[in-house]
PDB file of N, CA and C in Angstrom:
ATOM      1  N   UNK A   1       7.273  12.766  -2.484  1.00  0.00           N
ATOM      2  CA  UNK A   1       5.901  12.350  -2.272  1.00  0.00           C
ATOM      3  C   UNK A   1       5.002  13.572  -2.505  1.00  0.00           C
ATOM      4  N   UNK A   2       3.942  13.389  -3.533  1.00  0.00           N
ATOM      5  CA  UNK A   2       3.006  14.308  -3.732  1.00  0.00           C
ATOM      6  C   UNK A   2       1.980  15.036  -2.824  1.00  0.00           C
ATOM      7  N   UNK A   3       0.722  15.698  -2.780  1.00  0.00           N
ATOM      8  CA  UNK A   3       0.292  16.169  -1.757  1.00  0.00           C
ATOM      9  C   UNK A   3      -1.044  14.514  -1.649  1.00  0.00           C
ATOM     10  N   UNK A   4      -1.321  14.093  -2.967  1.00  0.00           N
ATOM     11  CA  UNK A   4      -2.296  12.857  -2.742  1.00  0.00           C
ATOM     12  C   UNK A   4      -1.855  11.865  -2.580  1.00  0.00           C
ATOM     13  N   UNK A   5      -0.480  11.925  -2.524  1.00  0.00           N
ATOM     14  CA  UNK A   5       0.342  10.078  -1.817  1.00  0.00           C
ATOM     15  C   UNK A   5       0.045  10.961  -0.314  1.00  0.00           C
ATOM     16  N   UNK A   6       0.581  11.738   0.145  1.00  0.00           N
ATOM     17  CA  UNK A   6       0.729  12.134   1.385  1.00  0.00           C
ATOM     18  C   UNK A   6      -0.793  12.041   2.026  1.00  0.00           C
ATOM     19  N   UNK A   7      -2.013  12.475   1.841  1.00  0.00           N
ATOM     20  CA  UNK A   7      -3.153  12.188   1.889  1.00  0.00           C
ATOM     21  C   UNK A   7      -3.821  10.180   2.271  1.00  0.00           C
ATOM     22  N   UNK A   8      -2.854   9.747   1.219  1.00  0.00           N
ATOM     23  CA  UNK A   8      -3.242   8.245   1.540  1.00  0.00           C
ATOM     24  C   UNK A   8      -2.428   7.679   2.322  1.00  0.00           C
ATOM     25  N   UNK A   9      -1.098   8.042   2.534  1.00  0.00           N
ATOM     26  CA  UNK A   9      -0.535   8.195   3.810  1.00  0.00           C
ATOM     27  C   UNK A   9      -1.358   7.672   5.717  1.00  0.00           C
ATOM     28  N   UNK A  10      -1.979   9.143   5.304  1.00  0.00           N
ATOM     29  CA  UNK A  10      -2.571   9.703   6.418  1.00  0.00           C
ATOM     30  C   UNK A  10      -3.561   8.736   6.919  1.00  0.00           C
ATOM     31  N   UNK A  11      -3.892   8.455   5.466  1.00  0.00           N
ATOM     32  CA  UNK A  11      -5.551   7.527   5.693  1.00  0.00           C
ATOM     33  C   UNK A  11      -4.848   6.472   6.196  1.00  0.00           C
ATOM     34  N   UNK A  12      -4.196   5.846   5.293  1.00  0.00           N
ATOM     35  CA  UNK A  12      -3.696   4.514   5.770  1.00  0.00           C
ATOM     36  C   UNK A  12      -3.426   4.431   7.333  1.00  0.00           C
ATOM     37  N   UNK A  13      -3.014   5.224   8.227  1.00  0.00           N
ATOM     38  CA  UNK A  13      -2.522   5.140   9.592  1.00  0.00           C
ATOM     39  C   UNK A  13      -4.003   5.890  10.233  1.00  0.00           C
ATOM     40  N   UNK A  14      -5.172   5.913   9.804  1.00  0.00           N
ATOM     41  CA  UNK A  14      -5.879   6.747  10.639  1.00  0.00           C
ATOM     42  C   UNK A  14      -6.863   5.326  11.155  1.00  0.00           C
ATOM     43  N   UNK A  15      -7.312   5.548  12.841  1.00  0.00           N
ATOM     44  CA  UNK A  15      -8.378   4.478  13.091  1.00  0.00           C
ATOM     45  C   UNK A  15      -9.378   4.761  13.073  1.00  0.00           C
ATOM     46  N   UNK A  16     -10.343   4.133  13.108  1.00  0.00           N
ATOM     47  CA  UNK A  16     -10.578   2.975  12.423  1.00  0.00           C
ATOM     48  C   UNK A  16     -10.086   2.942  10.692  1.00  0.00           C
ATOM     49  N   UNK A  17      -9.631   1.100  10.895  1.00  0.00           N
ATOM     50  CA  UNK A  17      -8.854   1.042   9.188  1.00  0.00           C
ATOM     51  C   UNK A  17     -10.024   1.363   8.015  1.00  0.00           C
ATOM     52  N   UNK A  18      -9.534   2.238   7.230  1.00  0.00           N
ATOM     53  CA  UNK A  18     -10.994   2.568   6.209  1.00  0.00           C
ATOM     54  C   UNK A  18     -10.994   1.462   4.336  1.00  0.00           C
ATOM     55  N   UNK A  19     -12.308   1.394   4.860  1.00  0.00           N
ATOM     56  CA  UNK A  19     -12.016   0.223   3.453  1.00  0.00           C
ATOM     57  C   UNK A  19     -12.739   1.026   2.134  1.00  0.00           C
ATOM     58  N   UNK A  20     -11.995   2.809   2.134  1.00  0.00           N
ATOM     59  CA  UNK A  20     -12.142   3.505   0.928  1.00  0.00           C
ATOM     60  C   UNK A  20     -11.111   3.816  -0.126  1.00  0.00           C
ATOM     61  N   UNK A  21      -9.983   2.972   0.389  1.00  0.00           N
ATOM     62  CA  UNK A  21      -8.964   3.802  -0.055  1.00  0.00           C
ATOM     63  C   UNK A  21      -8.482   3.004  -1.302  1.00  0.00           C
ATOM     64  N   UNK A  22      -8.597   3.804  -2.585  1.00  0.00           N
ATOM     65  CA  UNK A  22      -8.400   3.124  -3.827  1.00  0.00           C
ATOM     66  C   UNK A  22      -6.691   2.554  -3.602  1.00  0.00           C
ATOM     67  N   UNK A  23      -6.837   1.442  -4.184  1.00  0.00           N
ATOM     68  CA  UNK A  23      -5.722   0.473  -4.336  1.00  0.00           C
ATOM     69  C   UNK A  23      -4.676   0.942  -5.312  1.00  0.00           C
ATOM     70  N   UNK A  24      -4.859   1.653  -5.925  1.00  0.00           N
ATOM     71  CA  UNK A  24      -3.930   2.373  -7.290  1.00  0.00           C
ATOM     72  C   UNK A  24      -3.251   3.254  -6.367  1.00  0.00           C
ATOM     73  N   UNK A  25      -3.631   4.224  -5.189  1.00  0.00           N
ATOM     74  CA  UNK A  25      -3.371   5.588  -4.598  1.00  0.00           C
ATOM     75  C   UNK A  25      -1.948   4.438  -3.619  1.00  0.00           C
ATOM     76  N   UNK A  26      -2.663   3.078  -2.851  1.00  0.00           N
ATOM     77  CA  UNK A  26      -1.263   2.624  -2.067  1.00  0.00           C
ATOM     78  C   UNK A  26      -0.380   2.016  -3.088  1.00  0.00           C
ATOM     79  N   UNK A  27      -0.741   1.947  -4.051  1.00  0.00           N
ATOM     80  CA  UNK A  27       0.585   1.338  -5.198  1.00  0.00           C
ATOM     81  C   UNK A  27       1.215   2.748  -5.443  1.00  0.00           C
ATOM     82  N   UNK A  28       0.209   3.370  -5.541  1.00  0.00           N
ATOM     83  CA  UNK A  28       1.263   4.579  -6.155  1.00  0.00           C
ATOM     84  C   UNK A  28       2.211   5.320  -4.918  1.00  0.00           C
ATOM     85  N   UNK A  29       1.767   5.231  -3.611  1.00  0.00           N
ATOM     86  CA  UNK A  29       2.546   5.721  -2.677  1.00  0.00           C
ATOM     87  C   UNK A  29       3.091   4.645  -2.230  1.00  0.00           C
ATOM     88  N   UNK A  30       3.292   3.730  -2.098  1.00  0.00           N
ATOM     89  CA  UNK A  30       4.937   2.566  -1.763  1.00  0.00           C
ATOM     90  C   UNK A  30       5.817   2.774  -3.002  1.00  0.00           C
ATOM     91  N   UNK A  31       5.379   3.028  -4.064  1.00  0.00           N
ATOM     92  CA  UNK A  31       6.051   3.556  -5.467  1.00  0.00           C
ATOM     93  C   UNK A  31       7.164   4.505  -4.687  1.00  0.00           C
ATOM     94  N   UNK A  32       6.249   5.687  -4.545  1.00  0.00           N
ATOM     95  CA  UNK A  32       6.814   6.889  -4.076  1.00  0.00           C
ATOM     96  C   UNK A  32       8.277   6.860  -2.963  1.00  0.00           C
ATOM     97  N   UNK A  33       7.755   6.099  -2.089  1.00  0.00           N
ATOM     98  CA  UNK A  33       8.495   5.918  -1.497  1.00  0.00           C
ATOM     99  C   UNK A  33      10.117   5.019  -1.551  1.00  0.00           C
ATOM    100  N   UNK A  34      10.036   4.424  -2.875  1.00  0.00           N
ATOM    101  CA  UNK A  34      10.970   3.611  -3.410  1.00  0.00           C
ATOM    102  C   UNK A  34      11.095   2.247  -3.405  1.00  0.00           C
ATOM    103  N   UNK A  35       9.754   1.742  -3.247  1.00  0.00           N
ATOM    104  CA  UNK A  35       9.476   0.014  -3.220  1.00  0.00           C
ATOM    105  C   UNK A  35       9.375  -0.253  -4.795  1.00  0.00           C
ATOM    106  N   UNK A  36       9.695  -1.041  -5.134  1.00  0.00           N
ATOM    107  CA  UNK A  36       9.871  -1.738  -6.517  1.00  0.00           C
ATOM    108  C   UNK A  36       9.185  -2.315  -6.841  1.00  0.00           C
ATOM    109  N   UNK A  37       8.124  -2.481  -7.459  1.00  0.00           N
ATOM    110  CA  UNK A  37       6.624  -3.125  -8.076  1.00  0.00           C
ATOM    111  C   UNK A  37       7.581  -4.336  -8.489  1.00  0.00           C
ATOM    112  N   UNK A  38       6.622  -5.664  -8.460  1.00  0.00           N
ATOM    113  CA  UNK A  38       6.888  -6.694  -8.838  1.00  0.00           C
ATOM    114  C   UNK A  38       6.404  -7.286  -9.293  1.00  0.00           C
ATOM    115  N   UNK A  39       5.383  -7.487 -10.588  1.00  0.00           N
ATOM    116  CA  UNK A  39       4.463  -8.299 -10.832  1.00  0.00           C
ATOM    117  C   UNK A  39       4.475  -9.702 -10.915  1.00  0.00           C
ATOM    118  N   UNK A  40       2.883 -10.447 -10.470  1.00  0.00           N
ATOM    119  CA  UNK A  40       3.507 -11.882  -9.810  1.00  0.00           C
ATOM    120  C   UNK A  40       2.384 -12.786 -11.274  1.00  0.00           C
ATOM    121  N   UNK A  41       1.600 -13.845 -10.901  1.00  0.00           N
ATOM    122  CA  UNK A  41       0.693 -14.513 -11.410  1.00  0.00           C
ATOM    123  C   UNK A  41      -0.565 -13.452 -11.045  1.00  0.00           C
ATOM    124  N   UNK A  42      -1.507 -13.645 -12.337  1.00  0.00           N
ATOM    125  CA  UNK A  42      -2.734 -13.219 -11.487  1.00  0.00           C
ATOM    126  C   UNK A  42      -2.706 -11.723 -11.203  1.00  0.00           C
ATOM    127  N   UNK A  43      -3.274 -11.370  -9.684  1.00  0.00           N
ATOM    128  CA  UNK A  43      -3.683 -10.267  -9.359  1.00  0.00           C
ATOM    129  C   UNK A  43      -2.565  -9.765  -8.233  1.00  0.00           C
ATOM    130  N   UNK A  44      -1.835 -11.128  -8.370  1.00  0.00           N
ATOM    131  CA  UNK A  44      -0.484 -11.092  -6.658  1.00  0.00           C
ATOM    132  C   UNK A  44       0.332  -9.802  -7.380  1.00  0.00           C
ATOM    133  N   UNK A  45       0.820  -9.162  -6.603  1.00  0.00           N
ATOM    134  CA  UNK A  45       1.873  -8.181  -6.545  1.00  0.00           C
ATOM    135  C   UNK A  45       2.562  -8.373  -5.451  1.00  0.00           C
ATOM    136  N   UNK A  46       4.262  -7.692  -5.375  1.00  0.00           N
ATOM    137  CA  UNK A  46       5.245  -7.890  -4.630  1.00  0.00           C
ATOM    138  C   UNK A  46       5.547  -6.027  -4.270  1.00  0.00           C
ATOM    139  N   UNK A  47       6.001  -5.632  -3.755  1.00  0.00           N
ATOM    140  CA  UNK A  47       6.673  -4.674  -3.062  1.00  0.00           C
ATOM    141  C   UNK A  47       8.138  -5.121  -2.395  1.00  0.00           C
ATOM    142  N   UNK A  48       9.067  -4.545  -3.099  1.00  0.00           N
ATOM    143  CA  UNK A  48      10.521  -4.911  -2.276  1.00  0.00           C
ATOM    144  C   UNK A  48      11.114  -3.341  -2.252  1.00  0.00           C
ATOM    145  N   UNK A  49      11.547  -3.531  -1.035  1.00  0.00           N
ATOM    146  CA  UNK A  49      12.945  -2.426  -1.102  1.00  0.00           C
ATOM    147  C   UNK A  49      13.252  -2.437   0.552  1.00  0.00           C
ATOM    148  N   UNK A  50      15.372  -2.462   0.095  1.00  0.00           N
ATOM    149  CA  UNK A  50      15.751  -2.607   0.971  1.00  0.00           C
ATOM    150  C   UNK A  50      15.764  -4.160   1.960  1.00  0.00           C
ATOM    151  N   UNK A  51      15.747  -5.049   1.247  1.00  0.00           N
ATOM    152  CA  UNK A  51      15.659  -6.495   1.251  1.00  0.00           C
ATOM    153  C   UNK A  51      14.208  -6.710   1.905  1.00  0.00           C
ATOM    154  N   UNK A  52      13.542  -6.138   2.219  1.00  0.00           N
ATOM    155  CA  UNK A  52      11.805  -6.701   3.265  1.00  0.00           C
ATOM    156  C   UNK A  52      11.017  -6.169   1.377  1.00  0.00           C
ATOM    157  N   UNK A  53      10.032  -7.457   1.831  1.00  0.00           N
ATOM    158  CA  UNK A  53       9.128  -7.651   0.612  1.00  0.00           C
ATOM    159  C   UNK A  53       7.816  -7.956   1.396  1.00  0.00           C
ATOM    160  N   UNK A  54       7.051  -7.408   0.447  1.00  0.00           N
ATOM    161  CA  UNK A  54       5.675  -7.568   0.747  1.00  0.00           C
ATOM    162  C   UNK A  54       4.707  -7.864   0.011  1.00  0.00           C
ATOM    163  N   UNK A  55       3.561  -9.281   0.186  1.00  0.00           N
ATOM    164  CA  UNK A  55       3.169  -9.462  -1.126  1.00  0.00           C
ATOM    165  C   UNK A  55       1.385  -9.355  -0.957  1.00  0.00           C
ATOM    166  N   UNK A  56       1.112  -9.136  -2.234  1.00  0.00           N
ATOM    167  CA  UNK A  56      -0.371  -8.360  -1.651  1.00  0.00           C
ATOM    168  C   UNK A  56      -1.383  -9.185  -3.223  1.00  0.00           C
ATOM    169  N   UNK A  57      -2.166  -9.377  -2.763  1.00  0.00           N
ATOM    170  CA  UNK A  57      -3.281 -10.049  -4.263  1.00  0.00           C
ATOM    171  C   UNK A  57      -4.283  -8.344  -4.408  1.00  0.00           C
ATOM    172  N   UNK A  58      -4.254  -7.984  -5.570  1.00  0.00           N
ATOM    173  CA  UNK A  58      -4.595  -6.728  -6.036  1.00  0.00           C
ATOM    174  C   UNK A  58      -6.617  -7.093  -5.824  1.00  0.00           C
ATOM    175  N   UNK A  59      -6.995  -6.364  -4.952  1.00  0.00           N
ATOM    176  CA  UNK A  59      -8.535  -6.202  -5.450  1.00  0.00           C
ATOM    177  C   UNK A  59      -9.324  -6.605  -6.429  1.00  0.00           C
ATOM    178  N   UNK A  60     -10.230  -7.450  -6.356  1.00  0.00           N
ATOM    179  CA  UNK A  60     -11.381  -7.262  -7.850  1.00  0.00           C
ATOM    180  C   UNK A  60     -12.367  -7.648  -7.207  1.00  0.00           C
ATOM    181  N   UNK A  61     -13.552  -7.219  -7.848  1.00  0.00           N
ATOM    182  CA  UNK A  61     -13.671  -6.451  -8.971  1.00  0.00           C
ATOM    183  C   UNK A  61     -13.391  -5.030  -8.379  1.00  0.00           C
ATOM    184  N   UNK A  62     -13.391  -5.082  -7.423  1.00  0.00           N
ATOM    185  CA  UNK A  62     -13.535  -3.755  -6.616  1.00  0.00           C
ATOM    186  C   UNK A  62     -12.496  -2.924  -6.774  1.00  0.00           C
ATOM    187  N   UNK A  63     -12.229  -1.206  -6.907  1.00  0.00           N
ATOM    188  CA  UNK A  63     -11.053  -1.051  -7.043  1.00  0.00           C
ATOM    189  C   UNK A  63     -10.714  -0.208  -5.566  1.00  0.00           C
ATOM    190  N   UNK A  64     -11.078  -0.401  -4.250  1.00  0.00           N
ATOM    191  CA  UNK A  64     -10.941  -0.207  -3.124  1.00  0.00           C
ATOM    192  C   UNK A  64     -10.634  -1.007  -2.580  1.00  0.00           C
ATOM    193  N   UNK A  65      -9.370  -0.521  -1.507  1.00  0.00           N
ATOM    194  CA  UNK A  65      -8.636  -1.732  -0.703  1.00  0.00           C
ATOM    195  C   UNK A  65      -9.181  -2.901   0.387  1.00  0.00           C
ATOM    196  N   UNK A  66      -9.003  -3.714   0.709  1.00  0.00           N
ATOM    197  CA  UNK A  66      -9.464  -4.276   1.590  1.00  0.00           C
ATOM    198  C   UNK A  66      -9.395  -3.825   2.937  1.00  0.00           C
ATOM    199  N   UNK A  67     -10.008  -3.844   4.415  1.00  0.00           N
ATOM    200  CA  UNK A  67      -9.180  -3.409   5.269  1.00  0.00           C
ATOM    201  C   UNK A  67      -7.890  -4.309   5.904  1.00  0.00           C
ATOM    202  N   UNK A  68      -8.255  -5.801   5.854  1.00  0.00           N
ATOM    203  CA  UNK A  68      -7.000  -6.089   6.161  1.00  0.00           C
ATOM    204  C   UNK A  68      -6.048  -5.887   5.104  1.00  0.00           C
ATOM    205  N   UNK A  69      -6.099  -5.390   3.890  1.00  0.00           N
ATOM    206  CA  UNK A  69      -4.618  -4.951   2.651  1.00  0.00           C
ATOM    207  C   UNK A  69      -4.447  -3.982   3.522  1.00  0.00           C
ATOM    208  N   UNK A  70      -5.119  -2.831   3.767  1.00  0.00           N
ATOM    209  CA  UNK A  70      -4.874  -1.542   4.161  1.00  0.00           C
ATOM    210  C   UNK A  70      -3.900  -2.006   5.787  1.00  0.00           C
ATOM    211  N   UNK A  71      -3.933  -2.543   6.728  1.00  0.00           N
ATOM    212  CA  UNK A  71      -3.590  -2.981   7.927  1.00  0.00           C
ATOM    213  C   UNK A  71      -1.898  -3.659   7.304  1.00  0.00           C
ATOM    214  N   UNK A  72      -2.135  -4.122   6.053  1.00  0.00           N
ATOM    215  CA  UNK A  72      -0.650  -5.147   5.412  1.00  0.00           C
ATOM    216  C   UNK A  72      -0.052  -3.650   5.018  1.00  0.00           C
ATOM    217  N   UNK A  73      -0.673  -2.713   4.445  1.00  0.00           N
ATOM    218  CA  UNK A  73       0.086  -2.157   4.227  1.00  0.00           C
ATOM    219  C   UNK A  73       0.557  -0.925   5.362  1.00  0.00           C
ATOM    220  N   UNK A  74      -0.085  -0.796   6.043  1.00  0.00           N
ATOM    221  CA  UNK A  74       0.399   0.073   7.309  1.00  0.00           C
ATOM    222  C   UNK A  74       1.599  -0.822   7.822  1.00  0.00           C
ATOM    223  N   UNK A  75       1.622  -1.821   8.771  1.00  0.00           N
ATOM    224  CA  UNK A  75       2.986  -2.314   8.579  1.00  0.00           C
ATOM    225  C   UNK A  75       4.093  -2.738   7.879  1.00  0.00           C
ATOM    226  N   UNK A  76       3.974  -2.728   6.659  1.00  0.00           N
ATOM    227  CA  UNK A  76       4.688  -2.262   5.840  1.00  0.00           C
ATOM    228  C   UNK A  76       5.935  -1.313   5.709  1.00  0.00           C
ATOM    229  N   UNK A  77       5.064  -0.616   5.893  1.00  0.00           N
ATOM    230  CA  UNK A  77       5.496   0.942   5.679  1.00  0.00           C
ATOM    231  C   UNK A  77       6.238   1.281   7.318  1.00  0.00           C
ATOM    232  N   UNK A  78       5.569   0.414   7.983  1.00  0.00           N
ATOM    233  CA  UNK A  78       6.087   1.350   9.359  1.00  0.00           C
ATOM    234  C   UNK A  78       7.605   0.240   9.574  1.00  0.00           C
ATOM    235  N   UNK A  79       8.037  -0.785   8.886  1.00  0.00           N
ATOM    236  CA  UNK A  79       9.311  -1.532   8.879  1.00  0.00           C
ATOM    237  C   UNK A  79       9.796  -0.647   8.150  1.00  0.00           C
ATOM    238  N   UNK A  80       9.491   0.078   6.518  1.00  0.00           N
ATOM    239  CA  UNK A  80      10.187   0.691   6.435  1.00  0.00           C
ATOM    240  C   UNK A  80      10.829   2.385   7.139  1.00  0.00           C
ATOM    241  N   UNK A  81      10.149   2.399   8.235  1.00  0.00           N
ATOM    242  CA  UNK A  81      10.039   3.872   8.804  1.00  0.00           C
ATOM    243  C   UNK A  81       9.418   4.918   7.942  1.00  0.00           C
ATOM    244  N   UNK A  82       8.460   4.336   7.238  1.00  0.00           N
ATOM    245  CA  UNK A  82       7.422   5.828   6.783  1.00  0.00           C
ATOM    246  C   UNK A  82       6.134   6.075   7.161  1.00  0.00           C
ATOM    247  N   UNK A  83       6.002   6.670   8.105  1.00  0.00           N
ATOM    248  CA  UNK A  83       4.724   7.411   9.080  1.00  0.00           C
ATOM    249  C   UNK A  83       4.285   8.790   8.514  1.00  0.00           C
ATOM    250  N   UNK A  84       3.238   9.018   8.579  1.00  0.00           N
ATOM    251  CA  UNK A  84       3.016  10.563   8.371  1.00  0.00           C
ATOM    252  C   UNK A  84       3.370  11.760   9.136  1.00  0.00           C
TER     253      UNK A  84
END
């Protein structure tokens, strides 16, 4: 994990949930971490690894996360045990 996955990391678990955090930066850090992009219909995307999947509809027009994406993806991450 780079020093700007580690950065969105941080954000992702910090409160209040922030609805700045570009959507490319949490694809690219569940990447990092070894989740398997899945592309679906549309704007849906999948995240798998380690049999738990997670499915997320990609932003538009906007390219900043939602806060409840950002909240999907904090638990996420914390099933897979990655915290900052």
């Amino acid at each position: 994990m780079n020093g700007k996955q580690q950065k969105t990391l941080k954000a992702i678990f910090t409160d209040p949930v922030s609805g700045t955090i570009a959507w490319a930066a949490i694809e690219s850090l569940l990447s990092a971490v070894g989740c398997e992009l899945i592309e679906g219909n549309g704007s849906r995307v999948r995240f798998a690894k380690d049999g738990m999947i997670a499915s997320f509809h990609r932003p538009h027009p906007a390219k900043e996360a939602k806060r409840y994406q950002v909240r999907e993806a904090r638990d996420y991450l914390m099933k897979l045990g990655v915290t900052p």
